[in-house]
Protein backbone atom coordinates (compact mmCIF):
# COMPACT_ATOMS: atom_id res chain seq x y z
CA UNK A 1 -127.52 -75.49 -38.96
CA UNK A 2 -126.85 -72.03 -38.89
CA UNK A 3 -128.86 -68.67 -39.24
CA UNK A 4 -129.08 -65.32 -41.09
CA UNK A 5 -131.83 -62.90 -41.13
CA UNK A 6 -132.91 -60.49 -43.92
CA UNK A 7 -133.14 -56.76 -43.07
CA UNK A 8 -136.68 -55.10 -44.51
CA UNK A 9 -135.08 -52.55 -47.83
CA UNK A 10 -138.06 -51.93 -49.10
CA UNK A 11 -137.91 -54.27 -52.07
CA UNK A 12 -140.60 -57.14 -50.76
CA UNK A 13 -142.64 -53.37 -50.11
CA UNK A 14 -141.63 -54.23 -46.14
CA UNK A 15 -141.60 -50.65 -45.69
CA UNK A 16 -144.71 -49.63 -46.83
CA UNK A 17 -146.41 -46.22 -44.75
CA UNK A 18 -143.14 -45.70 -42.68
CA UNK A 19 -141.65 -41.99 -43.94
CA UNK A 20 -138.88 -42.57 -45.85
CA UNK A 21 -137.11 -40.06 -43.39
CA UNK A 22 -137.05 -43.19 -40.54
CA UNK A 23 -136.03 -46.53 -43.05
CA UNK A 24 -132.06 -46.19 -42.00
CA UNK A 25 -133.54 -45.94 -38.83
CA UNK A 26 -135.27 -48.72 -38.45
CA UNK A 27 -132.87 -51.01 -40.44
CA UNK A 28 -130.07 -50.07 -38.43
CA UNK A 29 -131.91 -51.06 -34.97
CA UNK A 30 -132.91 -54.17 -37.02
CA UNK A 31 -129.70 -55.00 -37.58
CA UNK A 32 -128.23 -53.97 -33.91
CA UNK A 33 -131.01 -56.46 -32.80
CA UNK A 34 -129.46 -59.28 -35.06
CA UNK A 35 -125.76 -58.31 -34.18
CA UNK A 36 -126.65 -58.65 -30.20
CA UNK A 37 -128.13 -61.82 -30.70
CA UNK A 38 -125.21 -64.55 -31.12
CA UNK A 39 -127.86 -67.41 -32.88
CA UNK A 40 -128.22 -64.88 -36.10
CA UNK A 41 -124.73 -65.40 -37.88
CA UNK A 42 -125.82 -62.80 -40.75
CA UNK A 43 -127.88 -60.64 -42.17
CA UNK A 44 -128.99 -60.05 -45.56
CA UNK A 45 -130.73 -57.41 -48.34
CA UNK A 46 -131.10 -58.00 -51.56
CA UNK A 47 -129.91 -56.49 -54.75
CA UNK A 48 -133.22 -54.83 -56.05
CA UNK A 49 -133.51 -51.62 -57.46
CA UNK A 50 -137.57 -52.36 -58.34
CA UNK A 51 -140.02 -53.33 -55.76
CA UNK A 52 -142.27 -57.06 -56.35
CA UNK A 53 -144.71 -58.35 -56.86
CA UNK A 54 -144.59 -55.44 -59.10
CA UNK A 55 -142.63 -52.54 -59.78
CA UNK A 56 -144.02 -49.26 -57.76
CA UNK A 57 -143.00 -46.12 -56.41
CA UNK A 58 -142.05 -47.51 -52.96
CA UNK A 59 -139.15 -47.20 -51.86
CA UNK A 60 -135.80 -50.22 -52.50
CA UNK A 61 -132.74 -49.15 -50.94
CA UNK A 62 -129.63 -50.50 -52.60
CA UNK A 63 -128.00 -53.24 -51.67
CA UNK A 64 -123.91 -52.22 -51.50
CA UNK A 65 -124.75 -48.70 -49.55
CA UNK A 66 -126.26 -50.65 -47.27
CA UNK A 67 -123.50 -53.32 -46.75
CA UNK A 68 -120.90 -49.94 -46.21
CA UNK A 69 -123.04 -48.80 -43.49
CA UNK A 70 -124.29 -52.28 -42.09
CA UNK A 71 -120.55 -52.28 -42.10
CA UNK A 72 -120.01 -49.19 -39.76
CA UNK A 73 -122.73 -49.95 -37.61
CA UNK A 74 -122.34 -53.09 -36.55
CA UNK A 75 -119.03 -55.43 -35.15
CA UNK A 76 -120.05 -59.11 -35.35
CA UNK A 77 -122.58 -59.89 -37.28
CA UNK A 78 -122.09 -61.14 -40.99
CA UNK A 79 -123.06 -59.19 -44.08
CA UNK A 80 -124.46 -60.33 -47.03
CA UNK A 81 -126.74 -59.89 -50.20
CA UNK A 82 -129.06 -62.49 -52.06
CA UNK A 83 -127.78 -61.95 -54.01
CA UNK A 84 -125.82 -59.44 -55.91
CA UNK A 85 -126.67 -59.65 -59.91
CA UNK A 86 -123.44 -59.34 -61.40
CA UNK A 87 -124.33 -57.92 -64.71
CA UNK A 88 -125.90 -54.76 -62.25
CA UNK A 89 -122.18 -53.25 -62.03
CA UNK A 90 -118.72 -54.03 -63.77
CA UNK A 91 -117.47 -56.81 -62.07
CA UNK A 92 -113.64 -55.36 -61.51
CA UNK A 93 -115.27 -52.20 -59.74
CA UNK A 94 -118.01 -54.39 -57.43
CA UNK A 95 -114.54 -56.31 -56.77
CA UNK A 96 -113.12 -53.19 -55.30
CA UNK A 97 -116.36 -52.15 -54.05
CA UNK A 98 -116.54 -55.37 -51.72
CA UNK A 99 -112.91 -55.43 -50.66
CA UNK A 100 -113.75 -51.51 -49.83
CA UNK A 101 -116.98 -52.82 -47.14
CA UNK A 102 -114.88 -55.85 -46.22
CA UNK A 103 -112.34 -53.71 -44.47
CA UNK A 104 -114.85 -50.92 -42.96
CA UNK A 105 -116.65 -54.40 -41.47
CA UNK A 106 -113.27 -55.62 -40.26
CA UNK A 107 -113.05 -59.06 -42.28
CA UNK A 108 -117.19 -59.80 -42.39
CA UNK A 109 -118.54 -59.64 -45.31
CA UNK A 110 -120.08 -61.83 -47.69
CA UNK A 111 -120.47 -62.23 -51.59
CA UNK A 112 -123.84 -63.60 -52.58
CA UNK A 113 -123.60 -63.41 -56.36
CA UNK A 114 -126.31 -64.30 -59.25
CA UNK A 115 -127.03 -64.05 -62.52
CA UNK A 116 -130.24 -61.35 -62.20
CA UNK A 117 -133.26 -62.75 -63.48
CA UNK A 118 -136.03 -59.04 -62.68
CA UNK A 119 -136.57 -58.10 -66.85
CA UNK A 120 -138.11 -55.19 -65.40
CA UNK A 121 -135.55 -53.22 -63.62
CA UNK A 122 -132.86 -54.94 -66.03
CA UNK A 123 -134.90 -52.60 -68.78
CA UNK A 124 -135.53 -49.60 -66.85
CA UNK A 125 -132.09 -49.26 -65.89
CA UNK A 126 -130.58 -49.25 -69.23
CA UNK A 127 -128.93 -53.11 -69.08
CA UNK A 128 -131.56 -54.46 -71.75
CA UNK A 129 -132.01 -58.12 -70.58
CA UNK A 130 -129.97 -60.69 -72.05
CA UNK A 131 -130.59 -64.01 -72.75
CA UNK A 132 -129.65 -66.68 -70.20
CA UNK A 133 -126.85 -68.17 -71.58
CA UNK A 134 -125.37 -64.25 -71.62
CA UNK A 135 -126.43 -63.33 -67.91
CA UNK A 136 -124.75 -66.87 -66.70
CA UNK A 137 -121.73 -66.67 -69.10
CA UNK A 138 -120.96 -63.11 -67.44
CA UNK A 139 -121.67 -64.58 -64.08
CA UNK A 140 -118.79 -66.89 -64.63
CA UNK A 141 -116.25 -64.50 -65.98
CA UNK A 142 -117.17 -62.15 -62.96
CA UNK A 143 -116.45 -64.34 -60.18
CA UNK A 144 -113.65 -64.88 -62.38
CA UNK A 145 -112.09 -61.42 -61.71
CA UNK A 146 -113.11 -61.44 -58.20
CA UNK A 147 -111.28 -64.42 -57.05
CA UNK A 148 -108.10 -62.76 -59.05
CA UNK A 149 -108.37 -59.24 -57.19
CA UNK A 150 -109.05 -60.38 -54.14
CA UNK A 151 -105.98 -62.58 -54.24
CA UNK A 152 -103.53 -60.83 -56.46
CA UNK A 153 -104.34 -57.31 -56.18
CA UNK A 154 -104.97 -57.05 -59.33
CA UNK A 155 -107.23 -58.92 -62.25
CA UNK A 156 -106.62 -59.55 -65.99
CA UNK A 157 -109.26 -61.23 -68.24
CA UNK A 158 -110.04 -61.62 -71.93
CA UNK A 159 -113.20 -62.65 -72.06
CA UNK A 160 -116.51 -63.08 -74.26
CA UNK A 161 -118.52 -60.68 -71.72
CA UNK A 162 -116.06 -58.97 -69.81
CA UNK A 163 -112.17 -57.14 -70.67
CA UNK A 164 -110.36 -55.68 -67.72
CA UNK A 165 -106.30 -55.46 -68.20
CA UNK A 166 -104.37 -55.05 -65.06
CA UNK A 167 -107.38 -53.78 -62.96
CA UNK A 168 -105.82 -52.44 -59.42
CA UNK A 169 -108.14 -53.89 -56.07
CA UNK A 170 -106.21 -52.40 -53.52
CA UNK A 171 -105.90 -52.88 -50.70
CA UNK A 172 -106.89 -56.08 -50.66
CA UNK A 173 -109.92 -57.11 -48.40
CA UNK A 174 -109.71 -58.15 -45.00
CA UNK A 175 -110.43 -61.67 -45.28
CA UNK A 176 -107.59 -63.66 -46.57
CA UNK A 177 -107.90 -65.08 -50.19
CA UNK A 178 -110.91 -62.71 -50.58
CA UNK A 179 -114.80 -62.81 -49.46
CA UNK A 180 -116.81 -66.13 -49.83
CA UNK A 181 -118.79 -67.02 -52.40
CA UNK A 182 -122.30 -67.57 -52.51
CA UNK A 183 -123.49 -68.85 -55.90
CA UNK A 184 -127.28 -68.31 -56.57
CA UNK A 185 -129.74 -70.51 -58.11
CA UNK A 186 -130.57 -73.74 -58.93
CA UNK A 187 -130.18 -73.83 -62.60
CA UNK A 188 -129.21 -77.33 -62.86
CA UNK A 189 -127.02 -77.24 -66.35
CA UNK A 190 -125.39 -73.89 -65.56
CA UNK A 191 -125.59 -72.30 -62.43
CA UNK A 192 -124.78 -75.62 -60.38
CA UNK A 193 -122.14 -76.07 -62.24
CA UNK A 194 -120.70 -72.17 -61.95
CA UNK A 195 -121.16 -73.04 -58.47
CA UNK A 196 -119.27 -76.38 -58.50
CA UNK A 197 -116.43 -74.10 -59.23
CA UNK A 198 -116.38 -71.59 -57.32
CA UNK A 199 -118.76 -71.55 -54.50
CA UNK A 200 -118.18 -71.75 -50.50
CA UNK A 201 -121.92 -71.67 -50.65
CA UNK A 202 -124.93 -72.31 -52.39
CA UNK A 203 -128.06 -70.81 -52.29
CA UNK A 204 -131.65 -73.20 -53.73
CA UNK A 205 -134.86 -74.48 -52.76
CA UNK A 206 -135.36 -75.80 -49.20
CA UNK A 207 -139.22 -75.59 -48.86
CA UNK A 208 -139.71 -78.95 -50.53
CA UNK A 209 -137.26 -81.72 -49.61
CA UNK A 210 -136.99 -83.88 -52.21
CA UNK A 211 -136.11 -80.90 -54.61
CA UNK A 212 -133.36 -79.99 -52.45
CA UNK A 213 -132.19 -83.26 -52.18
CA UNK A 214 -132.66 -82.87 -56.31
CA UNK A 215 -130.80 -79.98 -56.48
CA UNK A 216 -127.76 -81.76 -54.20
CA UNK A 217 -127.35 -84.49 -56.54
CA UNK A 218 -126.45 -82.40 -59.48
CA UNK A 219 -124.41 -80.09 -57.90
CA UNK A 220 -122.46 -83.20 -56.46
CA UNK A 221 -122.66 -84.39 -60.26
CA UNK A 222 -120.39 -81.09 -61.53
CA UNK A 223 -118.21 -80.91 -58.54
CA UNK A 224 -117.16 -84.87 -59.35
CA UNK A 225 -116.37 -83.08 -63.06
CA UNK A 226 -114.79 -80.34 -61.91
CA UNK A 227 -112.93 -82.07 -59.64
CA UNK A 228 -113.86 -80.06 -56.41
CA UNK A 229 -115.00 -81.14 -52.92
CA UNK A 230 -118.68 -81.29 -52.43
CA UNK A 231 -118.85 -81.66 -49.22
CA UNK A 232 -116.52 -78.44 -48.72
CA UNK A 233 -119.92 -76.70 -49.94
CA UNK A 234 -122.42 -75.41 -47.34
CA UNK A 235 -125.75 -75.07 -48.97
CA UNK A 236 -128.40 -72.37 -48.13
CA UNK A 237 -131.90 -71.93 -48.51
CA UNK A 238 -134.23 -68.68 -48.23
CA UNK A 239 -137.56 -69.07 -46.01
CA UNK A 240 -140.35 -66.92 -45.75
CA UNK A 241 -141.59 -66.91 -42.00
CA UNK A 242 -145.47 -66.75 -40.88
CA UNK A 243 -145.08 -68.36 -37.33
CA UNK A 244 -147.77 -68.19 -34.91
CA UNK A 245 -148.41 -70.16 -31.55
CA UNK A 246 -151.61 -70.58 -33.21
CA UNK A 247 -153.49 -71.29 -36.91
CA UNK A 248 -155.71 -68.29 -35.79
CA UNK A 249 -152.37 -65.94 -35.12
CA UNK A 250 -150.86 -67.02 -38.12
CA UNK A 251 -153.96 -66.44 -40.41
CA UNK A 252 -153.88 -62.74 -38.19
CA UNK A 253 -149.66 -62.42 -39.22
CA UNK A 254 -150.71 -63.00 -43.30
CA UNK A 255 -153.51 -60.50 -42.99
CA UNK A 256 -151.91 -57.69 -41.28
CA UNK A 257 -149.36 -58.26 -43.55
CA UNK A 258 -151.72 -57.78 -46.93
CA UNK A 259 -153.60 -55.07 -45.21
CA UNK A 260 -150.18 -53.11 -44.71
CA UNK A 261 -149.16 -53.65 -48.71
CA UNK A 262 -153.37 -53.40 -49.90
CA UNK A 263 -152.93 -49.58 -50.61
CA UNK A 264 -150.10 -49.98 -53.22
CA UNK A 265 -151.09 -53.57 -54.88
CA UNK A 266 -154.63 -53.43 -53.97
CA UNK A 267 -156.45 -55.84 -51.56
CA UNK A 268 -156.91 -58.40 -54.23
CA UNK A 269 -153.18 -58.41 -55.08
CA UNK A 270 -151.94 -57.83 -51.78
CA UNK A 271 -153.43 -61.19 -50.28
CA UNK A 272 -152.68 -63.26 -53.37
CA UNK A 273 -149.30 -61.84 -52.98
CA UNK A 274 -148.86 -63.01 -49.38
CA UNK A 275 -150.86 -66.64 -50.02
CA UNK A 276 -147.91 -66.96 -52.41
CA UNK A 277 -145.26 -65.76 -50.83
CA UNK A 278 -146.00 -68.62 -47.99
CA UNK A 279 -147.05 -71.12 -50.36
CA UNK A 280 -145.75 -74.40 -49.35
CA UNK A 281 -142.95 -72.92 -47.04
CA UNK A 282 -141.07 -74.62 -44.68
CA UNK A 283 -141.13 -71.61 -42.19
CA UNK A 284 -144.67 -71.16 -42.33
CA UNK A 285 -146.93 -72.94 -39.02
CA UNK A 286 -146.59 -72.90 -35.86
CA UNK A 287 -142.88 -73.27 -33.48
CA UNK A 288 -143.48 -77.38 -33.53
CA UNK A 289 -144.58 -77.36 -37.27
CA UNK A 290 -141.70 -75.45 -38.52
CA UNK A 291 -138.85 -77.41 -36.93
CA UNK A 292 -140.11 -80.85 -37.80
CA UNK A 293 -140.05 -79.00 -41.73
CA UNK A 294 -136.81 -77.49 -41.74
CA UNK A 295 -135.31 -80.42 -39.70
CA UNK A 296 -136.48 -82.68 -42.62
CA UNK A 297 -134.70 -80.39 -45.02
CA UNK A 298 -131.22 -80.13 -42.49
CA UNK A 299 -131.28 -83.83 -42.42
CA UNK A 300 -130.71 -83.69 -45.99
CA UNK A 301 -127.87 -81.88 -45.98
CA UNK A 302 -128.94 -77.91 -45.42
CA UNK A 303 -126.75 -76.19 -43.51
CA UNK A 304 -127.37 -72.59 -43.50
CA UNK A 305 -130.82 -71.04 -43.48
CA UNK A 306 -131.77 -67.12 -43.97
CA UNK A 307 -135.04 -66.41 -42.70
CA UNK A 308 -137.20 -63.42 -44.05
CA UNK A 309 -140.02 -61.68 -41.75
CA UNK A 310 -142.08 -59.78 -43.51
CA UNK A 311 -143.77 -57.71 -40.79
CA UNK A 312 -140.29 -56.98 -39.20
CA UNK A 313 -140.26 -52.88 -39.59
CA UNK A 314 -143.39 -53.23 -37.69
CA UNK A 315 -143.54 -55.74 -34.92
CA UNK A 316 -140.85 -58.33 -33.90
CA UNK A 317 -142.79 -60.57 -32.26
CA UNK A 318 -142.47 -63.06 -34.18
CA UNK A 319 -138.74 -62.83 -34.96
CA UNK A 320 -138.98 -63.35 -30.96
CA UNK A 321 -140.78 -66.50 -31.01
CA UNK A 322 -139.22 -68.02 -33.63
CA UNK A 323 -135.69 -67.42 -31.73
CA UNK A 324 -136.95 -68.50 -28.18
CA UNK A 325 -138.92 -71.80 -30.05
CA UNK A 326 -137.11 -72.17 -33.53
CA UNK A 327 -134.44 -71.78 -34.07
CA UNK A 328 -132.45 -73.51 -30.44
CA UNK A 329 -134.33 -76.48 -31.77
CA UNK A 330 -132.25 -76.62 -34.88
CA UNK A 331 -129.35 -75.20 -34.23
């Protein structure tokens, strides 16, 4: 199995009370700390622009300006987003955008790429919020154009959603035949199959086993009518991390981490928030408890996870224990 690690932006309000004057700050060293350490692959943001549980006025940096300077401030690490919601910027000019950040990063970048599913911020910022069928129809016809600028140099398509005639991506981006894909979701009749297509990766549910296992099936369904190789697929799964050496330090990591977001959601909503947000996770116990659950989920075929720490602007400690205890026992 291998490992990437999401960078606090601001969008899971994992920068709550530090002055918005010291966020670069403290995501850089983040991600210096992940590009040191050799057993983190990647690291991750997302493509937010609103924060959740609920929109507020806290900070969400955005995703592509920090993939540039991820870019310029790092030299081995990966760099990727979960994921990138197509319909958030014209797909010819994120094409260029990428193949822009994959040179700066010297060949290591990453395209995670959804449909966008946040009504909220869809509204605010002026996209409206189309149905499903739309958002996953332009999904297709995006990746579309990126797989024919980052080949050709160029992209032509007549489509339903999108029109671009003789777009120019040059130069082209640093890793040959263009970045790899990561389709998101697990949308069984549409995104699975958009995936089937296209993807070098997927990106579903690993906290329950038997759904990812679900999930497998169908995408090995599409790629048999497609006619691609499933097993040239590595799927990926998202985990939320509470690790303790303890129950009593976990319970402590889940309410420091409510008492930090309490004064924007409200102590109410700020533990609900973080009961739900470790709900049922696989990355959520102590060292022994989380590798016997992801191990049950890599036996089933995951092979790439990307952990999120919610306290990590604050206190690494537990990114710490989960690499000296975790993460050697999976990898």
């Amino acid at each position: 199995m291998r490992f990437g690690i999401f960078i606090p932006q601001g969008w899971r309000l994992d920068l709550v009370g530090l002055d918005p004057a010291t966020h670069w700050e403290v995501m850089r060293g983040l991600a210096a700390r992940a590009d040191a350490n050799p057993v983190w692959e990647s690291l991750w943001v997302y493509d937010h622009f609103h924060t959740v549980p609920e929109p507020s006025e806290e900070a969400t940096h955005e995703a592509w300006t920090l993939m540039s300077a991820f870019a310029a401030t790092t030299t081995r690490v990966r760099l990727g987003q979960m994921c990138t919601a197509i319909s958030y910027r014209n797909p010819a000019y994120l094409a260029k955008v990428a193949a822009t950040v994959d040179l700066i990063s010297g060949g290591r970048t990453e395209m995670g790429i959804g449909g966008g599913w946040y009504e909220h911020e869809w509204r605010a910022y002026g996209y409206g919020f189309p149905t499903a069928g739309e958002r996953l129809g332009r999904l297709d016809e995006g990746v579309q154009i990126f797989r024919q600028a980052w080949q050709t140099g160029t992209a032509t398509l007549d489509g339903r959603y999108y029109r671009v005639d003789g777009a120019i991506v040059r130069p082209l981006p640093a890793q040959e035949g263009g970045l790899p894909l990561w389709i998101a979701g697990g949308g069984e009749k549409k995104t699975l199959r958009i995936a089937a297509k296209y993807a070098n990766y997927t990106n579903f549910a690993g906290n329950n086993p038997d759904e990812f296992t679900h999930k497998s099936e169908i995408l090995r369904t599409h790629c048999a009518e497609v006619g691609t190789d499933f097993d040239a697929i590595v799927r990926s799964a998202n985990f939320n991390v509470a690790i303790g050496a303890t129950e009593a330090e976990i319970e402590q990591r889940k309410s420091e981490h409510a008492a930090r977001i309490a004064p924007v959601l409200g102590e109410e909503k700020a533990r609900a928030y973080v009961d739900n947000l470790n709900n049922g996770g696989a990355a959520v116990g102590t060292p022994e408890q989380i590798v016997e659950k992801l191990s049950a989920v890599r036996d089933r075929g995951l092979g790439y996870a990307i952990f999120n720490f919610p306290e990590a602007a604050y206190d690494t400690s537990g990114i710490e224990l989960f690499e000296r205890e975790v993460l050697p026992a999976l990898s």
